[in-house]
N, C-alpha and C. Protein backbone atom coordinates (compact mmCIF):
# COMPACT_ATOMS: atom_id res chain seq x y z
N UNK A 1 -15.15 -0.35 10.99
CA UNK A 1 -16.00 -0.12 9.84
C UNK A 1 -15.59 -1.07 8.72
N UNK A 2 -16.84 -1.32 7.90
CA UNK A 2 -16.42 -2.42 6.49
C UNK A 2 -15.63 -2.00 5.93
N UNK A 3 -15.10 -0.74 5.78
CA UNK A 3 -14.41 -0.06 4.29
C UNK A 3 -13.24 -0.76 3.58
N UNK A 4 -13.82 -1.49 2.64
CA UNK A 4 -13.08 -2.21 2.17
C UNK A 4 -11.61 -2.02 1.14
N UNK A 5 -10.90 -2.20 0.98
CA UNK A 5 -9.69 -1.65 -0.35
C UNK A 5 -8.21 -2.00 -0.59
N UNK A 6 -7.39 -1.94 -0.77
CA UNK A 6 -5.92 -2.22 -0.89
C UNK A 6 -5.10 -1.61 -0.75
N UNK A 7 -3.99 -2.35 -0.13
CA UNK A 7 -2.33 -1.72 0.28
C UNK A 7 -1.74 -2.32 -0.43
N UNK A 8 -1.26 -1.45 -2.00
CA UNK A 8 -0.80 -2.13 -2.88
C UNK A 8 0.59 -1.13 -3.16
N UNK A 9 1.51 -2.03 -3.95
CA UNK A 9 2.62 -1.27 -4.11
C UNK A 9 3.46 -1.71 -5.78
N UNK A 10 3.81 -0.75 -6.13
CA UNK A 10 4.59 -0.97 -7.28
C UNK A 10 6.10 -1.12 -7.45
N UNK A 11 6.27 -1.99 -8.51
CA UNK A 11 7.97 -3.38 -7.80
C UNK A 11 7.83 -2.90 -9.14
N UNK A 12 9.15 -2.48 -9.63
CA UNK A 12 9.34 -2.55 -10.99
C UNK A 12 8.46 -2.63 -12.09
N UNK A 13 7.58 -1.03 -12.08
CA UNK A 13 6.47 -0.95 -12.86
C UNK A 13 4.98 -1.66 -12.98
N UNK A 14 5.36 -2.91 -11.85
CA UNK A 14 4.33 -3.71 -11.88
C UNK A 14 3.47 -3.67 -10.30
N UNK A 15 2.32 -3.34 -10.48
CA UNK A 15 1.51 -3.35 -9.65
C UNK A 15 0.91 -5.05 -9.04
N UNK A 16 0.72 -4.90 -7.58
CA UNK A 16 0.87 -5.40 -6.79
C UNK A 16 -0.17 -5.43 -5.49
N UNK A 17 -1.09 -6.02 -5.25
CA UNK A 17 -2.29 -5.39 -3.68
C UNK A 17 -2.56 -6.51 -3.10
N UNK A 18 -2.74 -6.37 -1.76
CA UNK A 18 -3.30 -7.46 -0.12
C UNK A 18 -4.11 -6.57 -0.41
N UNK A 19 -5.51 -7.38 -0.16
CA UNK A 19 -6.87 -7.45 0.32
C UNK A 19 -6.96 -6.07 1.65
N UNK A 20 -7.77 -5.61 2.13
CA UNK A 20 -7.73 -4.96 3.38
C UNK A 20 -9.01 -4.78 3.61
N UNK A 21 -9.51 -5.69 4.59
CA UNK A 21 -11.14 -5.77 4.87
C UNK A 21 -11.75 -4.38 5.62
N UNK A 22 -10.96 -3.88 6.25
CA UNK A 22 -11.81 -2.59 6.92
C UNK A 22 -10.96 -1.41 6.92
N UNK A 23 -11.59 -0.48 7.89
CA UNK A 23 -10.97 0.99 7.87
C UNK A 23 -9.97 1.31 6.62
N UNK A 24 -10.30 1.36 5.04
CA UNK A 24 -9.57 1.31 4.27
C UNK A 24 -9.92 2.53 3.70
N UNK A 25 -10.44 3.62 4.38
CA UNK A 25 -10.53 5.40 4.15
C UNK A 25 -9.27 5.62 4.42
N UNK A 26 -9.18 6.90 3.78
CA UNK A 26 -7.90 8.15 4.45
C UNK A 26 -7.11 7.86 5.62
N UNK A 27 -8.41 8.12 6.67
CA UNK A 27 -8.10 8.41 8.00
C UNK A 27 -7.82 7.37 8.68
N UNK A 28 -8.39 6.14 8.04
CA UNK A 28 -7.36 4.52 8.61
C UNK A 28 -6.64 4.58 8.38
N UNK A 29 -6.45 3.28 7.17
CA UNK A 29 -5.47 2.85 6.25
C UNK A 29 -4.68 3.79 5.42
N UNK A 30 -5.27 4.50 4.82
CA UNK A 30 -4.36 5.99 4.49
C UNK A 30 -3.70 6.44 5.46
N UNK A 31 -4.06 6.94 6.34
CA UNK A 31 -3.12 7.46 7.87
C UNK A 31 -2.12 6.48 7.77
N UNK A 32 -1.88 5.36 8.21
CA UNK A 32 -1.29 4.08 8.42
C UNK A 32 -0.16 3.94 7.70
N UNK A 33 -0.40 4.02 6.59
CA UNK A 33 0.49 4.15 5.58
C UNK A 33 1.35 5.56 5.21
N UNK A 34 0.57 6.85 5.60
CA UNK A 34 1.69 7.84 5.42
C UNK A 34 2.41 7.53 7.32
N UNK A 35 1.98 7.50 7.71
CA UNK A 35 2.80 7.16 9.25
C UNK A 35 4.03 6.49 8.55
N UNK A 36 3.62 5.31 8.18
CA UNK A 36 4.79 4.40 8.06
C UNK A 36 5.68 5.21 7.20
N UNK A 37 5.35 5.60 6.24
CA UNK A 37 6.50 6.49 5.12
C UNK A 37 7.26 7.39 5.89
N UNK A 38 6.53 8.10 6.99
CA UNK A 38 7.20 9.25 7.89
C UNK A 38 8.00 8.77 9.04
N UNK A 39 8.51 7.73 8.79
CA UNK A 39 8.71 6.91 10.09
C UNK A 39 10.22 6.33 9.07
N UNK A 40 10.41 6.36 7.87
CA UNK A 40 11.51 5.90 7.02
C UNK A 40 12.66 6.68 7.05
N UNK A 41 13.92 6.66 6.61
CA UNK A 41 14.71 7.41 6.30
C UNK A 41 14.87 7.36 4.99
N UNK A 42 15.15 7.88 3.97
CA UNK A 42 15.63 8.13 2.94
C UNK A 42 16.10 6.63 2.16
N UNK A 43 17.45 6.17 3.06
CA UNK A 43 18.41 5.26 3.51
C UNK A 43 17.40 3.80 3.22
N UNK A 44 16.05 3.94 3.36
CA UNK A 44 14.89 3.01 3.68
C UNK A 44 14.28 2.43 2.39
N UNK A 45 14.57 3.38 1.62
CA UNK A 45 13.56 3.53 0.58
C UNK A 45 13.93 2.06 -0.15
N UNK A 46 15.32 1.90 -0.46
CA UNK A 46 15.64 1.17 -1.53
C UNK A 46 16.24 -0.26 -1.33
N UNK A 47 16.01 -0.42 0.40
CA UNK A 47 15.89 -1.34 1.42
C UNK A 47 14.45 -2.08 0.71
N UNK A 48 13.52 -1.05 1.05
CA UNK A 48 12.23 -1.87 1.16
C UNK A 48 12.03 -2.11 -0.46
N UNK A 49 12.36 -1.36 -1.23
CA UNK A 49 12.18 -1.70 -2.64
C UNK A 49 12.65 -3.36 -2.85
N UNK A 50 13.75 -3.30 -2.33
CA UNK A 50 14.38 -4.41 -2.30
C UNK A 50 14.28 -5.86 -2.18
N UNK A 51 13.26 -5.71 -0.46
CA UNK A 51 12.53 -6.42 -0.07
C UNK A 51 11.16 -6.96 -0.75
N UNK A 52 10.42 -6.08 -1.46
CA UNK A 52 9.43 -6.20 -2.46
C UNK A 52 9.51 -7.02 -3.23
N UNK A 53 10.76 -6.81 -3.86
CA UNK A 53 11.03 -7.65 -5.09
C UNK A 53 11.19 -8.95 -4.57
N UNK A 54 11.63 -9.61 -3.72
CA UNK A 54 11.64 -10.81 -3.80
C UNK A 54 10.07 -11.57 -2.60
N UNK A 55 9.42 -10.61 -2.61
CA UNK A 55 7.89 -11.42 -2.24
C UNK A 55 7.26 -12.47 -3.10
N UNK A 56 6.77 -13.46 -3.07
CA UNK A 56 6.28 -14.01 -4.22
C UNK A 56 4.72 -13.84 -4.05
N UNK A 57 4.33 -13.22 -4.90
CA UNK A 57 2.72 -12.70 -5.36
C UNK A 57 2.05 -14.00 -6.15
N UNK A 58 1.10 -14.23 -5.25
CA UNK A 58 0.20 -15.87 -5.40
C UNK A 58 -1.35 -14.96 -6.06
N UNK A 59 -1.22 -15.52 -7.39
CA UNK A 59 -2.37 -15.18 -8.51
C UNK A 59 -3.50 -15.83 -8.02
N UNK A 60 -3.27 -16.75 -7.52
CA UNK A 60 -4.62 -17.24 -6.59
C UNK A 60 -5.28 -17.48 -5.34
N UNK A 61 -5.12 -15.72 -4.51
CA UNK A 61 -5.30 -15.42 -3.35
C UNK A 61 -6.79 -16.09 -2.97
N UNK A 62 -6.29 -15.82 -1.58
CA UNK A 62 -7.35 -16.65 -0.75
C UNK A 62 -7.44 -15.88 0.14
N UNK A 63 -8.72 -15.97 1.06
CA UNK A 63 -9.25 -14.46 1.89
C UNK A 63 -8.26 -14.59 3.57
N UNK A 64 -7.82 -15.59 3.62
CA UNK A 64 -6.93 -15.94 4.89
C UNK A 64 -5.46 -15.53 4.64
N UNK A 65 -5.21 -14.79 3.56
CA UNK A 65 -3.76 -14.49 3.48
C UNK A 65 -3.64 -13.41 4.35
N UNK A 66 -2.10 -13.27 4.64
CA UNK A 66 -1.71 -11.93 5.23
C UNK A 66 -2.96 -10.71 5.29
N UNK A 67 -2.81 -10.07 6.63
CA UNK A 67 -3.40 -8.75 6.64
C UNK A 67 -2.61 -7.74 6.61
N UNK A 68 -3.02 -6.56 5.60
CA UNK A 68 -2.14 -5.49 4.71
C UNK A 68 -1.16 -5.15 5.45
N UNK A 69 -1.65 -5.01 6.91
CA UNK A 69 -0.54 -3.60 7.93
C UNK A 69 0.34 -5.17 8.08
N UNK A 70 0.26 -5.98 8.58
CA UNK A 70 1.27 -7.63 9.14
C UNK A 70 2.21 -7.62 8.33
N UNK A 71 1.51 -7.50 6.57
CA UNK A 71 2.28 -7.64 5.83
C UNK A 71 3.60 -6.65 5.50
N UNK A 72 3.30 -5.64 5.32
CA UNK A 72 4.53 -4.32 5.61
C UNK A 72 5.18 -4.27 6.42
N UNK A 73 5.06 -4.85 8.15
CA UNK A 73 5.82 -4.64 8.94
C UNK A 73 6.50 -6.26 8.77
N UNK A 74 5.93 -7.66 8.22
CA UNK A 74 6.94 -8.27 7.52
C UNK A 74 8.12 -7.89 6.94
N UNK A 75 7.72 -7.34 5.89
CA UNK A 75 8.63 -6.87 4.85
C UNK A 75 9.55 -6.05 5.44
N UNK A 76 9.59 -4.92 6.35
CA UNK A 76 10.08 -3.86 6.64
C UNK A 76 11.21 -5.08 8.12
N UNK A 77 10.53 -5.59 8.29
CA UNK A 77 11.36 -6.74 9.45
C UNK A 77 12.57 -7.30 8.74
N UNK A 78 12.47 -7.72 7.02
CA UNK A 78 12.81 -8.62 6.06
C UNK A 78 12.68 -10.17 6.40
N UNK A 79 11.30 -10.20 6.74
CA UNK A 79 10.98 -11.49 6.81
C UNK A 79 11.40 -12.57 5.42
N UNK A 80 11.93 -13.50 5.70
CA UNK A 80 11.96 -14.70 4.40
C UNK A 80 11.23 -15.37 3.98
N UNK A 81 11.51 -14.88 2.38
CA UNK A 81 10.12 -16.14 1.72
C UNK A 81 8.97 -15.67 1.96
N UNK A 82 8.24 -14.86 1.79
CA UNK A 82 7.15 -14.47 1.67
C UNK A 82 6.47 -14.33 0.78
N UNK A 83 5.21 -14.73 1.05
CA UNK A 83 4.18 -15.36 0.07
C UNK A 83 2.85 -14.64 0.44
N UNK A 84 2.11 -13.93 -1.17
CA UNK A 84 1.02 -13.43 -0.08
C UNK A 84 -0.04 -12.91 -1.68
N UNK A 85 -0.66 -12.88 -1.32
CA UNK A 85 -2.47 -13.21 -2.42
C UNK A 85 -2.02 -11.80 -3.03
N UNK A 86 -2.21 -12.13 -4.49
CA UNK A 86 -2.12 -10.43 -4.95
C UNK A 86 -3.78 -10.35 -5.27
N UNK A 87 -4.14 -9.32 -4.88
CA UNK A 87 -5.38 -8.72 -5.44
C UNK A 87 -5.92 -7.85 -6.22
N UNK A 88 -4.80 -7.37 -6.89
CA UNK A 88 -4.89 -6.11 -7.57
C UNK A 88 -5.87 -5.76 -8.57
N UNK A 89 -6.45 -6.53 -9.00
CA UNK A 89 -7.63 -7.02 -9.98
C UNK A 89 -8.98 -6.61 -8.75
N UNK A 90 -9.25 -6.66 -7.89
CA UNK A 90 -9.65 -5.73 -6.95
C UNK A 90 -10.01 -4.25 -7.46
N UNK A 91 -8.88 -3.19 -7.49
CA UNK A 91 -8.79 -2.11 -7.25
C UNK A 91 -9.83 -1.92 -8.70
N UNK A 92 -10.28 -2.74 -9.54
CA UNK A 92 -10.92 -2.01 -10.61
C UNK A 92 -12.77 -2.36 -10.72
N UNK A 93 -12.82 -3.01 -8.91
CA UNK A 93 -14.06 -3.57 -8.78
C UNK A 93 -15.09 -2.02 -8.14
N UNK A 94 -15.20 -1.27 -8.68
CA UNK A 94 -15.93 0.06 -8.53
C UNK A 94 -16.91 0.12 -7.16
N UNK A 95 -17.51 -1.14 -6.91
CA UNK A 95 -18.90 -0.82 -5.88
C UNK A 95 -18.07 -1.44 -4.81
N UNK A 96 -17.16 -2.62 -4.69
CA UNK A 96 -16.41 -3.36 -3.27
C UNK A 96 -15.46 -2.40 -3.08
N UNK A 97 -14.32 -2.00 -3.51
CA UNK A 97 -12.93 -1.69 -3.56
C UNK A 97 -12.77 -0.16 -3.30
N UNK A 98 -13.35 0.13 -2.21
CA UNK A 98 -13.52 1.57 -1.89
C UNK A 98 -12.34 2.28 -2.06
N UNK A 99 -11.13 2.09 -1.14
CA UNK A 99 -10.06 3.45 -1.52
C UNK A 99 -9.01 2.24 -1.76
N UNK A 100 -7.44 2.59 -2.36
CA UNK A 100 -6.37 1.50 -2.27
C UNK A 100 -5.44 2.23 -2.69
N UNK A 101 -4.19 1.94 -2.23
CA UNK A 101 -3.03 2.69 -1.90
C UNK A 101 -1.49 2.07 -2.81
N UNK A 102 -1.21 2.85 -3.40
CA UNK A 102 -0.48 2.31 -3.84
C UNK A 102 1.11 2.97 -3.93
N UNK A 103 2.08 2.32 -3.03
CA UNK A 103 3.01 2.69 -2.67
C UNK A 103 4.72 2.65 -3.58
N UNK A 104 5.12 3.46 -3.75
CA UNK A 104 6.74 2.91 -5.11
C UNK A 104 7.64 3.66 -4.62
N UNK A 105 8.43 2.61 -3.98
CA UNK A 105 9.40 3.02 -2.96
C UNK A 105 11.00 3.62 -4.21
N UNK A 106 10.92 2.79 -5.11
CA UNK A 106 11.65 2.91 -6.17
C UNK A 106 11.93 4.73 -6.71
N UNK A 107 10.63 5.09 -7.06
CA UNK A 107 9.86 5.91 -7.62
C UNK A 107 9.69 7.46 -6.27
N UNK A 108 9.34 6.92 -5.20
CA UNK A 108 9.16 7.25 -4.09
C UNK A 108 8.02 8.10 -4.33
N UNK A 109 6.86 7.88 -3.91
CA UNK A 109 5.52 8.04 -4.41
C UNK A 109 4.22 7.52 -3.99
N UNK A 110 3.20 7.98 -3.63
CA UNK A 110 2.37 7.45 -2.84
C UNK A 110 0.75 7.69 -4.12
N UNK A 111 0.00 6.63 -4.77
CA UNK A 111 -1.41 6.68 -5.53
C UNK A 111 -2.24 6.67 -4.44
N UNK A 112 -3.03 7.67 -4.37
CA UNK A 112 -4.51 7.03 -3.43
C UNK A 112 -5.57 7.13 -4.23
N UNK A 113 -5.91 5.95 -4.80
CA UNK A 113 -7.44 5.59 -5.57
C UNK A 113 -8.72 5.36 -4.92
N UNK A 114 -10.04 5.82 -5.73
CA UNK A 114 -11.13 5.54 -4.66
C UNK A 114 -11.97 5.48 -6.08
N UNK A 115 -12.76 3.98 -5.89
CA UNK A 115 -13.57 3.42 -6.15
C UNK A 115 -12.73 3.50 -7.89
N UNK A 116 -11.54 2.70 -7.66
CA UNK A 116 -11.50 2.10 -9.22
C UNK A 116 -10.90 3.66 -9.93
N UNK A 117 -10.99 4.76 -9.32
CA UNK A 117 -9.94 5.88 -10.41
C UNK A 117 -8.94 6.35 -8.96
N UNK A 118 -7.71 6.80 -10.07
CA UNK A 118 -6.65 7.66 -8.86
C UNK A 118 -7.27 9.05 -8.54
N UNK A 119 -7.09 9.27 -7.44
CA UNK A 119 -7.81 10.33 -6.81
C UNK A 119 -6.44 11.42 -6.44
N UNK A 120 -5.20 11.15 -6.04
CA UNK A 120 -3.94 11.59 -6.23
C UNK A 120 -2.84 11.12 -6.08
N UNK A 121 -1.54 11.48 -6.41
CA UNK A 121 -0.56 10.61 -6.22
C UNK A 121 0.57 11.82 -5.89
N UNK A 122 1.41 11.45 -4.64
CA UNK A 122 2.11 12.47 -3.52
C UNK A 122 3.26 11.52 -4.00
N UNK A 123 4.18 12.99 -3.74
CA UNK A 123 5.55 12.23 -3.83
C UNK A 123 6.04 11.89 -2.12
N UNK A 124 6.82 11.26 -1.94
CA UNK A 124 7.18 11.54 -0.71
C UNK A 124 8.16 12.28 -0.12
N UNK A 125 8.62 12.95 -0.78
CA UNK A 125 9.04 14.76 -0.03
C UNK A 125 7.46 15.75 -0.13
N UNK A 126 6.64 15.60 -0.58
CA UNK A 126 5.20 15.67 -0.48
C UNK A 126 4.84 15.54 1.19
N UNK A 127 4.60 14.24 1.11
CA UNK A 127 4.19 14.26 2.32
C UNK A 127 5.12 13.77 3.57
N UNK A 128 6.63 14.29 3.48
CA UNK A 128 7.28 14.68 4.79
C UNK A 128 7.32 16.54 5.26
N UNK A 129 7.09 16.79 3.69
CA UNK A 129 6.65 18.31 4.11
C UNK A 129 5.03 18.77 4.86
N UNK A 130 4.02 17.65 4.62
CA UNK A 130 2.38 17.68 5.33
C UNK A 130 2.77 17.21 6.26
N UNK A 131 3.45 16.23 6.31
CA UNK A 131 3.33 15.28 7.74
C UNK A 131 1.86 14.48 7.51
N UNK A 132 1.45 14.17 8.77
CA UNK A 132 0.18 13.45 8.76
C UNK A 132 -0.91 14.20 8.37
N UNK A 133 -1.48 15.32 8.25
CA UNK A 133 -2.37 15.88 7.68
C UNK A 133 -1.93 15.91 5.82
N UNK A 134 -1.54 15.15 5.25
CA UNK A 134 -1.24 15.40 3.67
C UNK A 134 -2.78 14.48 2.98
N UNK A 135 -3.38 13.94 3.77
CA UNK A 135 -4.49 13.42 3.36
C UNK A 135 -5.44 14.34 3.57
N UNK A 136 -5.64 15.30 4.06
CA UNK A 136 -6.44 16.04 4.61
C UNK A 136 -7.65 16.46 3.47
N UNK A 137 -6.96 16.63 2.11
CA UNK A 137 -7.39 17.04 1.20
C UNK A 137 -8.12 16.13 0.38
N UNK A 138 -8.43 15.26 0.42
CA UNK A 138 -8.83 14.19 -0.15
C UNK A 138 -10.30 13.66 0.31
């Protein structure tokens, strides 16, 4: 499906999003992303925070950059030097930018926005207590 939106994450207060051309509902890309959180240890969190911070976010993305899920399991690999289109200016485009996710490993915390407002934001002892149904509600 088209559903268009972002896998975005927050690095030291500052917001951050890859493009994500499809299945970018709940039950995709939402699923996808609490998987991956449920799949962390604790131990993880401040690993991947870590890793975040030294991505370099290119202000002048291009539609061939990284795809959202490639990009996380980059990061989570600790791939080097990584470079990748921020889009975050996106998430406030109301009619394209259907749902977008925004992850703070720092913070430990999960935003799920739809169409340009936050719709909720889970902590993540939140949703290791739902498990995969913590979207359910949404």
């Amino acid at each position: 499906m088209g559903t268009r939106g972002l896998l975005g994450f927050i690095i030291a207060s500052c917001r951050h999003a890859i493009y994500n051309r499809y299945d970018s509902y709940p039950h995709g890309l939402g699923l996808e992303i609490v998987t991956f959180i449920l799949e962390l240890e604790q131990k993880d969190y401040a690993e991947m925070d870590a890793r975040l911070r030294k991505v370099s976010w290119n202000t002048q993305p291009t539609y061939a950059d990284h795809k959202a899920w490639d990009f996380i399991r980059d990061v989570q690999m600790g791939v080097e030097n990584l470079e990748v289109g921020d889009y975050v200016d996106f998430l406030h485009d109301g009619i394209f930018c259907e749902w977008a996710y925004f992850i703070d490993f720092q913070n430990q915390k999960l935003e799920v926005w739809s169409v340009g407002r936050i719709r909720t934001e889970l902590t993540f002892d939140e949703i290791i207590a739902e498990g995969d149904t913590v979207l359910d509600v949404i």
